[in-house]
N, C-alpha and C. Protein backbone atom coordinates (compact mmCIF):
# COMPACT_ATOMS: atom_id res chain seq x y z
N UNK A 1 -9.80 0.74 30.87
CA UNK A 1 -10.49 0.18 29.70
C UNK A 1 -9.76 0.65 28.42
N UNK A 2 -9.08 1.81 28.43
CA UNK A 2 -8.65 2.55 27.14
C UNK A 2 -7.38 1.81 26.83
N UNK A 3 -6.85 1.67 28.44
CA UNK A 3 -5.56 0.62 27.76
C UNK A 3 -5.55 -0.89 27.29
N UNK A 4 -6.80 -1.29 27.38
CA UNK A 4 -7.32 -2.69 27.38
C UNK A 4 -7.42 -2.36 25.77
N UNK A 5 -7.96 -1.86 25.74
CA UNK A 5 -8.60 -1.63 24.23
C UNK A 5 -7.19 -1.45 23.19
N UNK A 6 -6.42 -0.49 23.88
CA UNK A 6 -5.04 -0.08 23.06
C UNK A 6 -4.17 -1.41 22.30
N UNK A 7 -4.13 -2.11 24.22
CA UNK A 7 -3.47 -3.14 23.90
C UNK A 7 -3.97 -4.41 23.02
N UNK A 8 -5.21 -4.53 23.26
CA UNK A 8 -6.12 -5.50 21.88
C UNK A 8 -6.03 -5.21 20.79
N UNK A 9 -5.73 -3.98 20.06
CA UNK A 9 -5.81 -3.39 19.20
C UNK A 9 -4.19 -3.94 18.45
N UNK A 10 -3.33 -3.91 18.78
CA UNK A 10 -2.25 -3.82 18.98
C UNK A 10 -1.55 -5.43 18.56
N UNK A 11 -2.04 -6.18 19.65
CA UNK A 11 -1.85 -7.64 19.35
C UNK A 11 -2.91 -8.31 18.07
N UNK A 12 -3.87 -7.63 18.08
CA UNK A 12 -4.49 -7.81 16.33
C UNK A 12 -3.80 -7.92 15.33
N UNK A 13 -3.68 -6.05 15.30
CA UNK A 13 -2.66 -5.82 14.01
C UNK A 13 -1.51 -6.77 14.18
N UNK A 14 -0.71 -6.76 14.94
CA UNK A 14 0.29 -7.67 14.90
C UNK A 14 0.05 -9.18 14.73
N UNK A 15 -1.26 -9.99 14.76
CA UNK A 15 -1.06 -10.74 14.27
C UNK A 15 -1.59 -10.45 12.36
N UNK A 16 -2.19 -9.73 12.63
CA UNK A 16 -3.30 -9.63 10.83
C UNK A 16 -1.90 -8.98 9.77
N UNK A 17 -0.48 -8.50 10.26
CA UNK A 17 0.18 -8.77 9.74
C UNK A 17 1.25 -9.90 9.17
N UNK A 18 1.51 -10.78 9.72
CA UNK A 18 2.26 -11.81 9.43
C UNK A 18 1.44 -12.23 8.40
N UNK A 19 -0.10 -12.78 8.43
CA UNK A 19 -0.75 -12.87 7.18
C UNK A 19 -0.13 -13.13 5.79
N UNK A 20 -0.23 -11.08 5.57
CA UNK A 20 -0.32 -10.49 4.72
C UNK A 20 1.04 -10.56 4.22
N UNK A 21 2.14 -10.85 4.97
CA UNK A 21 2.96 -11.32 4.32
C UNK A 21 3.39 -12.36 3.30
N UNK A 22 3.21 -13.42 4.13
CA UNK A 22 2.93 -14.59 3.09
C UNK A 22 2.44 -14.87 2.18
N UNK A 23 1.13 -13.98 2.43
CA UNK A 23 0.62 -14.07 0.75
C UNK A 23 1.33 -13.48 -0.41
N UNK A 24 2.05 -12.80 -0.15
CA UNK A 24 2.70 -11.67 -1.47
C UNK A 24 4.18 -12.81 -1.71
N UNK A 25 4.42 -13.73 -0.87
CA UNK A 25 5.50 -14.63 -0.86
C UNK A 25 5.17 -15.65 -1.68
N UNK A 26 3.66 -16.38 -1.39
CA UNK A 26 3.25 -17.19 -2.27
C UNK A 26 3.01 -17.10 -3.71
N UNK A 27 2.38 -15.54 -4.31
CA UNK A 27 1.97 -14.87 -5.51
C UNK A 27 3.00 -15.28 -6.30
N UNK A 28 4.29 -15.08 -5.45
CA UNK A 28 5.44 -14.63 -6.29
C UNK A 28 6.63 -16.23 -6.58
N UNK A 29 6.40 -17.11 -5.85
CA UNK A 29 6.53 -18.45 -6.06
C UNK A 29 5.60 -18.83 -7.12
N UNK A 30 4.34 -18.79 -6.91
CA UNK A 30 3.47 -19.27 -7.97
C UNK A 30 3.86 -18.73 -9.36
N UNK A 31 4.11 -17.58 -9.18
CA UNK A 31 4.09 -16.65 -10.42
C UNK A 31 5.55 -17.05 -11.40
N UNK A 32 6.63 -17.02 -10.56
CA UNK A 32 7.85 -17.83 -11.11
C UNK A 32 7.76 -18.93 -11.34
């Protein structure tokens, strides 16, 4: 279960980052 959990944990963050990228990509298009 602990590795179930590890690994869910894991493929989250990795997606809830790509996100957060783009947005700071868009700010900065808009902003120029």
């Amino acid at each position: 279960m602990a590795a179930n959990g590890i690994e869910n944990n894991s493929s989250h963050q990795t997606a809830s980052r790509p996100p957060p990228m783009p947005s700071p990509l868009r700010s900065s298009k808009f902003c120029q």
